[in-house]
Protein backbone atom coordinates (compact mmCIF):
# COMPACT_ATOMS: atom_id res chain seq x y z
CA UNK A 1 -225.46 -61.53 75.57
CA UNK A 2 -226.73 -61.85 79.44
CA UNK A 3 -226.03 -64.77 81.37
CA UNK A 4 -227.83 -66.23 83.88
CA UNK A 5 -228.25 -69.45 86.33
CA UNK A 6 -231.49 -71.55 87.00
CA UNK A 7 -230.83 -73.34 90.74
CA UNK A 8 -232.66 -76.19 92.01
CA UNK A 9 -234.26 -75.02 95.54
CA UNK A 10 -233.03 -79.01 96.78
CA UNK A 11 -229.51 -77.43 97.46
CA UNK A 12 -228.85 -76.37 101.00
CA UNK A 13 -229.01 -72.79 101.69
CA UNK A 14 -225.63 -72.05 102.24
CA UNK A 15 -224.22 -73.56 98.92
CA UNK A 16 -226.91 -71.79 97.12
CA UNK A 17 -225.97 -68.78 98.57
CA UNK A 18 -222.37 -69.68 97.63
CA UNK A 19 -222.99 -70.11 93.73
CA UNK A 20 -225.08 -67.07 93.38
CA UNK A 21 -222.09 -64.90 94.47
CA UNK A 22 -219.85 -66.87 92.31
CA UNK A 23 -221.73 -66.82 89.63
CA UNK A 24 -222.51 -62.91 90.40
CA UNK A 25 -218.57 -62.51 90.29
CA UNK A 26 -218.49 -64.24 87.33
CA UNK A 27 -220.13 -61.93 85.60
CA UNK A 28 -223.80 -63.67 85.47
CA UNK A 29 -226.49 -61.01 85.99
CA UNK A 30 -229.60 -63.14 86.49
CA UNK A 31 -230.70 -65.67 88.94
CA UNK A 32 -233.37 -68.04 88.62
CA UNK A 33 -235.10 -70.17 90.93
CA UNK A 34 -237.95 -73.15 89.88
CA UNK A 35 -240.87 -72.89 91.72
CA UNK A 36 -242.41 -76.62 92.23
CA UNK A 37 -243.39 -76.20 95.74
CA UNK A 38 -244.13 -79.85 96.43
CA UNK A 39 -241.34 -81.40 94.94
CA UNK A 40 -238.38 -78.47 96.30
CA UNK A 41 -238.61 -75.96 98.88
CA UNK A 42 -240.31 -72.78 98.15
CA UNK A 43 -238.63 -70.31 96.34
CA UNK A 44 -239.94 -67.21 98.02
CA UNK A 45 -237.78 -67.63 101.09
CA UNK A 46 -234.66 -68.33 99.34
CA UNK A 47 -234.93 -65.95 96.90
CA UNK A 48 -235.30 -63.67 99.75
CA UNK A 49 -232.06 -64.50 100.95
CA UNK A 50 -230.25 -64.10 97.66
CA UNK A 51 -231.71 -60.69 97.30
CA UNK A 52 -230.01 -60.16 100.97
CA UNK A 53 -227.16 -61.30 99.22
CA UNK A 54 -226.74 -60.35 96.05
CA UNK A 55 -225.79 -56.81 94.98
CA UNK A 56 -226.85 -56.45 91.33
CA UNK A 57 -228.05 -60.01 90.28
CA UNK A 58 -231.50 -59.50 88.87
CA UNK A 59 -233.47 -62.60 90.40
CA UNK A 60 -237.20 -64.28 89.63
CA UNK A 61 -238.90 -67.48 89.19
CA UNK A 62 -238.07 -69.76 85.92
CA UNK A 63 -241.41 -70.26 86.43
CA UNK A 64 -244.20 -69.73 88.55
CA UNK A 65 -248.31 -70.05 87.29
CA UNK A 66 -251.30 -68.44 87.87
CA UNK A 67 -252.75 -71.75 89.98
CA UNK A 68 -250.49 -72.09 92.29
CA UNK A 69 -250.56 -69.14 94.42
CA UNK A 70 -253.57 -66.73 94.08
CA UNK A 71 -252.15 -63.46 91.96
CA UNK A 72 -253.19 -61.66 94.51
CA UNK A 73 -250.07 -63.40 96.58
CA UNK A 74 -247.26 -63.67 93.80
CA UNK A 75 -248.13 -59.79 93.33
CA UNK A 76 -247.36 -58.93 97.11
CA UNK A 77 -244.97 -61.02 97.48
CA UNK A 78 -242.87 -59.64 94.11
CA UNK A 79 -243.67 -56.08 95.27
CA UNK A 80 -242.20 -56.81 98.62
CA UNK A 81 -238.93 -58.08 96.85
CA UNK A 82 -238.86 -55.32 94.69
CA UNK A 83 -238.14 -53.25 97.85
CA UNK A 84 -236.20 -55.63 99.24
CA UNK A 85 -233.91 -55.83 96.32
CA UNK A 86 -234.07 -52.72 95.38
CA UNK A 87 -235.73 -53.64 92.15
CA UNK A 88 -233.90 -56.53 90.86
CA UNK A 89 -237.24 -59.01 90.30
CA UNK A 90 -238.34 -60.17 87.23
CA UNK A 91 -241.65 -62.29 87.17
CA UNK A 92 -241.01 -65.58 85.09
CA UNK A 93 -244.20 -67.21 84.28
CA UNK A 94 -246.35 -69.85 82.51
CA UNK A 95 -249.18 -72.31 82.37
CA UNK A 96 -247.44 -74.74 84.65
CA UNK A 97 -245.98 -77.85 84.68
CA UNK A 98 -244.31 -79.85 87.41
CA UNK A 99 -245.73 -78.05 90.37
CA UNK A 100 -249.16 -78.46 89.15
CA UNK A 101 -248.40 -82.68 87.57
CA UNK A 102 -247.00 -83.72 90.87
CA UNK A 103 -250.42 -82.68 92.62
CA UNK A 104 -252.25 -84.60 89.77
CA UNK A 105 -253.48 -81.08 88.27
CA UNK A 106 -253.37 -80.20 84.28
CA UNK A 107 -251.53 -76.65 83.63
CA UNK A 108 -253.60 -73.17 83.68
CA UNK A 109 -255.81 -72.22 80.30
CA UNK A 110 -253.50 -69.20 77.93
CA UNK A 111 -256.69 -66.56 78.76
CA UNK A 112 -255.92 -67.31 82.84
CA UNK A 113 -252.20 -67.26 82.05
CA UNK A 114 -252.64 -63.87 80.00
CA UNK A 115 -255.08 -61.82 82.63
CA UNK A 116 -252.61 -62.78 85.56
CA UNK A 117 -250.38 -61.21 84.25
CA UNK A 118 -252.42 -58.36 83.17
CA UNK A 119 -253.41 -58.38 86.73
CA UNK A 120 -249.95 -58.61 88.02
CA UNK A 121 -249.10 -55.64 86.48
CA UNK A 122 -251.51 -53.29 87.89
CA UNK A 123 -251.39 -54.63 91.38
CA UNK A 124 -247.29 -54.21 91.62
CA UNK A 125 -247.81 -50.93 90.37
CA UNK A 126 -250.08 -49.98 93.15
CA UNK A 127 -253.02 -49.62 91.21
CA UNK A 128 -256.35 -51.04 91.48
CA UNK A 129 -258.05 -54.21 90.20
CA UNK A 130 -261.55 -55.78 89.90
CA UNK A 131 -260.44 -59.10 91.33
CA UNK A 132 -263.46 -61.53 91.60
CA UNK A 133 -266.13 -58.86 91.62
CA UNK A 134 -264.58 -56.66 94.11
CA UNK A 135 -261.68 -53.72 93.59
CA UNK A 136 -258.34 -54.78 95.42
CA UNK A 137 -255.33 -52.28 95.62
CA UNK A 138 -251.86 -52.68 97.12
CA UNK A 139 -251.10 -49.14 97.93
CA UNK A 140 -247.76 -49.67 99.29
CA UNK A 141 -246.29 -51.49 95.89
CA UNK A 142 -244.72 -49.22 93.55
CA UNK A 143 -242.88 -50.83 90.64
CA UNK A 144 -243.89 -53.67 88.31
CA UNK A 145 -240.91 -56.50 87.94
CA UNK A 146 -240.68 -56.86 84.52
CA UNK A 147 -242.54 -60.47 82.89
CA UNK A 148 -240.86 -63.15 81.13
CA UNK A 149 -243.25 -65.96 79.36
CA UNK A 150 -242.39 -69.75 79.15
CA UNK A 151 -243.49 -71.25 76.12
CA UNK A 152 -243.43 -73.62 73.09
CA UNK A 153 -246.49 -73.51 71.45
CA UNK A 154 -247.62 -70.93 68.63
CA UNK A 155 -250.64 -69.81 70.98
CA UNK A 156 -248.45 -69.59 73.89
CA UNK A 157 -245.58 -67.91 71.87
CA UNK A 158 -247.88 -65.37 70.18
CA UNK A 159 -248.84 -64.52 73.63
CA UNK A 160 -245.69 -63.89 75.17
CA UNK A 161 -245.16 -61.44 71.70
CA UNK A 162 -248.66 -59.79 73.07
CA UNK A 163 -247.61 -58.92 76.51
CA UNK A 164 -244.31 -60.10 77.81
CA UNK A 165 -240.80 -58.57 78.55
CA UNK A 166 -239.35 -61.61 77.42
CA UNK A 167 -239.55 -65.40 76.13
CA UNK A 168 -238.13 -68.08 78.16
CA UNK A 169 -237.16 -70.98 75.64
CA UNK A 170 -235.62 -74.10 77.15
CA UNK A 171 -233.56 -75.50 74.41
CA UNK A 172 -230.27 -74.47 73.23
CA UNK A 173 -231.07 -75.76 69.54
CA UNK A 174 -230.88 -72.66 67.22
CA UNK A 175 -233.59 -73.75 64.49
CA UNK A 176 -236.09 -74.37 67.33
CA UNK A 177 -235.38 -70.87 68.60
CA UNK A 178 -235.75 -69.19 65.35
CA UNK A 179 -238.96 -71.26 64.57
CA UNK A 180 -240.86 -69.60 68.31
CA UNK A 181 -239.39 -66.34 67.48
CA UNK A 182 -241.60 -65.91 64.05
CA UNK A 183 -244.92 -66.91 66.35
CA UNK A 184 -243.84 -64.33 68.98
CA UNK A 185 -242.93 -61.67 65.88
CA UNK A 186 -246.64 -62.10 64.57
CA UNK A 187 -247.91 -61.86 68.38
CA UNK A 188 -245.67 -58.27 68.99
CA UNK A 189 -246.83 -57.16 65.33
CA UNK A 190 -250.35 -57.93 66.07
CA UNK A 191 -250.44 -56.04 68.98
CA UNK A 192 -248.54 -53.19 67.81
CA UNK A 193 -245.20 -53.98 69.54
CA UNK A 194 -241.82 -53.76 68.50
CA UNK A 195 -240.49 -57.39 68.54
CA UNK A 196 -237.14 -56.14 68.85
CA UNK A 197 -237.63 -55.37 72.03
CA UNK A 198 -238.76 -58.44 73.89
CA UNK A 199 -236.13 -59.89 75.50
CA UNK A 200 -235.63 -63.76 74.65
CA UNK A 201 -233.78 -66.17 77.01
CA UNK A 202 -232.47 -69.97 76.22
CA UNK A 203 -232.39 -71.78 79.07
CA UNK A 204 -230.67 -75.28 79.21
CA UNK A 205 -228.31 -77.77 81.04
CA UNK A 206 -224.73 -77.47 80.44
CA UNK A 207 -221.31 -79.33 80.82
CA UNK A 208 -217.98 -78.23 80.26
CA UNK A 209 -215.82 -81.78 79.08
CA UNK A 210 -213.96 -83.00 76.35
CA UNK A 211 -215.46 -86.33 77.07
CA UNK A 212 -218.55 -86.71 75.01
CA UNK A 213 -219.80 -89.42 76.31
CA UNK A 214 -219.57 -88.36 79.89
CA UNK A 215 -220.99 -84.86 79.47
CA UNK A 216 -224.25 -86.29 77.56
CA UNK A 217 -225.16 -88.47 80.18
CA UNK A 218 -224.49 -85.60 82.98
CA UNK A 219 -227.26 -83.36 80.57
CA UNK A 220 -229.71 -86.25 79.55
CA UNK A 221 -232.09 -85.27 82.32
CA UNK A 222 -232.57 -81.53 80.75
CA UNK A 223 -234.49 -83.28 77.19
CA UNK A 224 -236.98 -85.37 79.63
CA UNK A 225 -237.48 -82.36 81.27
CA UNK A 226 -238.43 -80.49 77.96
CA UNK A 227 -240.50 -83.79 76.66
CA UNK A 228 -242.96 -82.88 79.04
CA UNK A 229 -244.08 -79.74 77.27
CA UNK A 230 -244.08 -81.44 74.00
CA UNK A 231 -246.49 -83.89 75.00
CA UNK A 232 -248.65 -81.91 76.04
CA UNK A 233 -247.78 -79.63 72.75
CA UNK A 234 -248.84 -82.61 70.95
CA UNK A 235 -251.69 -83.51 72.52
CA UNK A 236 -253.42 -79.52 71.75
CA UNK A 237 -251.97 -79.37 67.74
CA UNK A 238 -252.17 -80.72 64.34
CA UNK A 239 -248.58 -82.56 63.78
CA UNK A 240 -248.14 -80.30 60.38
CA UNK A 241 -248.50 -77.13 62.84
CA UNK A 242 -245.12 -78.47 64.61
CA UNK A 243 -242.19 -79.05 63.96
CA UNK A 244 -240.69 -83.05 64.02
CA UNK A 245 -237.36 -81.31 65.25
CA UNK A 246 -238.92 -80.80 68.71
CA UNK A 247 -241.61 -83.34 68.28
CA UNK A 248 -239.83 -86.60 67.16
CA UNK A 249 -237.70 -87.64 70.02
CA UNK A 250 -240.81 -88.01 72.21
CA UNK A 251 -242.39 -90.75 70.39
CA UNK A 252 -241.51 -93.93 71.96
CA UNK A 253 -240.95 -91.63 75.53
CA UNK A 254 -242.40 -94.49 78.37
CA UNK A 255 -243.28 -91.82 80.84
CA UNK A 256 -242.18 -89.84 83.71
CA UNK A 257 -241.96 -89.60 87.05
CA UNK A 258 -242.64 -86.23 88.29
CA UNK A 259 -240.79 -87.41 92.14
CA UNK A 260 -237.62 -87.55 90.01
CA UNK A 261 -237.96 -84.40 88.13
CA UNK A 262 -234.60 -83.00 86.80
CA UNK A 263 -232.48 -85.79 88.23
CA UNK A 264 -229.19 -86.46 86.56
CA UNK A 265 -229.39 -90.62 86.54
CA UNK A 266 -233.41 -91.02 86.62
CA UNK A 267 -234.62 -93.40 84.31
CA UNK A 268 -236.95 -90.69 82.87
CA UNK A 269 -234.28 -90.09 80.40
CA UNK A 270 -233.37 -93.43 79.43
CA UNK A 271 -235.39 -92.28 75.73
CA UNK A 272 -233.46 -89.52 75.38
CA UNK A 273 -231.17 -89.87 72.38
CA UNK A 274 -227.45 -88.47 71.79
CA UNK A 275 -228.34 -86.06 68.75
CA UNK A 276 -231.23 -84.74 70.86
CA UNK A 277 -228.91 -83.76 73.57
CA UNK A 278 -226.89 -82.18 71.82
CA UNK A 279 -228.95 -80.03 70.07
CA UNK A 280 -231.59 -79.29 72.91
CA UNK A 281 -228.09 -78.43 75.87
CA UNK A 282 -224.75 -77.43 75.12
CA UNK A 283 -222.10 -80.02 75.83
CA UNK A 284 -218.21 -80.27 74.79
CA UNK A 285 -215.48 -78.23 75.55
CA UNK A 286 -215.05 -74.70 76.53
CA UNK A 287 -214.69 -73.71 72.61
CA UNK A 288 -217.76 -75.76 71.73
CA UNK A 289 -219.96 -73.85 74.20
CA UNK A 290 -218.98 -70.62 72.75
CA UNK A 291 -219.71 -71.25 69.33
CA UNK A 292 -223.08 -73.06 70.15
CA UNK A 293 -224.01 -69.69 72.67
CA UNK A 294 -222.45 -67.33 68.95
CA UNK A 295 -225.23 -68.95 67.25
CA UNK A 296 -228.13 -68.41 69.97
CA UNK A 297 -227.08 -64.90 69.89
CA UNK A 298 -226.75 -64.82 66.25
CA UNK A 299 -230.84 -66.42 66.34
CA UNK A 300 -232.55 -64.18 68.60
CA UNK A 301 -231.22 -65.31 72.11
CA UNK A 302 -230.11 -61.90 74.50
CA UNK A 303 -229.76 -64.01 77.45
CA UNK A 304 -228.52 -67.83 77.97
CA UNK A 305 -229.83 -69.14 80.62
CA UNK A 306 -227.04 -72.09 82.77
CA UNK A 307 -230.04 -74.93 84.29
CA UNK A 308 -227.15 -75.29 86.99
CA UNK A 309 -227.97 -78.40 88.21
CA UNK A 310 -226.16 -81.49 87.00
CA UNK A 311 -223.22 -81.43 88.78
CA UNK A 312 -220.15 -79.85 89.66
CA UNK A 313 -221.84 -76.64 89.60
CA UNK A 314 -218.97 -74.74 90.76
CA UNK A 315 -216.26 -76.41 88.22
CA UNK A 316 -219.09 -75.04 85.63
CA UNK A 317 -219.03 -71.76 86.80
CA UNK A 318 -215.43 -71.49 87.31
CA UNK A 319 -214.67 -72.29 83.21
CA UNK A 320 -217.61 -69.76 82.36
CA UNK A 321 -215.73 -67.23 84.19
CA UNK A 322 -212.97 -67.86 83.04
CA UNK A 323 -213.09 -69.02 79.19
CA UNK A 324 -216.91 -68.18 77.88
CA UNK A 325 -218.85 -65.16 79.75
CA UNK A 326 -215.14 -62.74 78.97
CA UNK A 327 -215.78 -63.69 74.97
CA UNK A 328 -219.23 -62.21 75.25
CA UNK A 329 -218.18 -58.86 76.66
CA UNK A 330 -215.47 -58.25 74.72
């Protein structure tokens, strides 16, 4: 099992900088940062600076979309960190959500999703591509970051078992897992890929607390955060062709307010139930974590993925060091 952090670019610079070594020491070997340029600063700088200051900490966006910033930029500016970093990028990618709601925008179509990164591919690998009628080449790139998909959906699933390095999942609930890893087994099958060898992430907000009550309603955020993609989930599918596990808790959702995305006390999670939380993040004591991160691993996951970003980040990091990341190498 890999670990990994997801930080929100709203931190200052310095205390960003501060968690990725921490978390680096800790044994964490990924770093993630959102990239929702309107609503937090841009991730390209920063994670500039934490490839500056990293030393092995493979970094990328939990996720960027092919709307956003022409492919022809997100592939210069990921073969630029490649050199940089001396190859630590990975591409983390999907349709889009926040970045492209806040502007009033509906996420990317799966075709302009999949031929991005088809596109992204070739480019960072220095070779050429017809890009809007007209060959384009980036002679100086070299190596191709590897691509990690974000998805719920079977389309967008069977997708990221098409073409991707790995599947970014963000829920911690086993049976959910299990249920997109048989859409992106018929999508690696179908394509004549070894599903085995897709990496698959689970990303989610954690906290570390014998006090139940208190650690739900520091994680009650992360579900509002998720109900976003099962709207829209429901809006594109037959209810039979998903499952009321992931669909259920949305129904009497109000709304949300994209201006207080991933906010620990914003009323976009006032919905949110108990049960849900604690099957969609991990929360409980240090034992409770590891058992709940023994049976990700035991459904698929290879990396779990900390959203570190509801407070007390380095108290979190500290008992992961300490009492949860050491289980998983041992």
């Amino acid at each position: 099992m890999d670990f990994g952090i997801t930080l929100k670019p709203d931190l200052t610079t310095d205390r960003m900088l501060r968690l990725a070594n921490q978390a680096e020491s800790a044994g964490f070997g990924y770093g993630w940062l959102f990239d929702s340029h309107v609503l937090w600063k841009d991730p390209y700088p920063l994670l500039t600076l934490l490839a500056a200051n990293t030393r092995a900490m493979r970094l990328g966006t939990c996720v960027t979309n092919p709307a956003v910033r022409d492919v022809t930029v997100t592939s210069s500016l990921f073969a630029t960190l490649q050199e940089i970093s001396g190859g630590r990028m990975e591409l983390g990618i999907g349709r889009g959500d926040s970045s492209r709601r806040v502007m009033g925008k509906r996420p990317t179509t799966l075709a302009q999703l999949e031929e991005t990164i088809r596109m992204f591919r070739e480019l960072t690998a220095g070779r050429e591509v017809t890009y809007e009628g007209s060959p384009v080449r980036m002679p100086w790139a070299q190596e191709s970051p590897r691509v990690w998909v974000a998805g719920y959906g079977p389309k967008a699933l069977e997708l990221a078992g098409r073409v991707a390095d790995g599947i970014i999942l963000q829920f911690a609930d086993p049976y959910l897992i299990r249920w997109c890893l048989g859409f992106v087994r018929k999508g690696a099958e179908g394509a004549g890929r070894d599903p085995r060898k897709i990496e698959v992430m689970s990303a989610a907000a954690v906290w570390v607390s014998a006090d139940m009550a208190k650690a739900r309603e520091q994680v009650r955020w992360f579900p509002a955060l998720v109900s976003n993609h099962v709207v829209d989930l429901i809006s594109r599918y037959q209810p039979e062709e998903l499952p009321p596990e992931l669909t259920a808790y949305v129904r009497n959702r109000p709304g949300y307010d994209y201006l207080h995305h991933c906010e620990v006390d914003s009323s976009n999670a006032n919905f949110v139930s108990d049960d849900v939380i604690d099957r969609f993040a991990i929360v409980g004591t240090a034992d409770a974590h590891r058992r709940k991160i023994e049976e990700l691993q035991r459904a698929g996951v290879t990396q779990f993925n900390i959203y570190l970003m509801s407070g007390d980040e380095e108290a979190t990091l500290d008992v992961y060091q300490r009492e949860i990341v050491p289980h998983f190498r041992a």
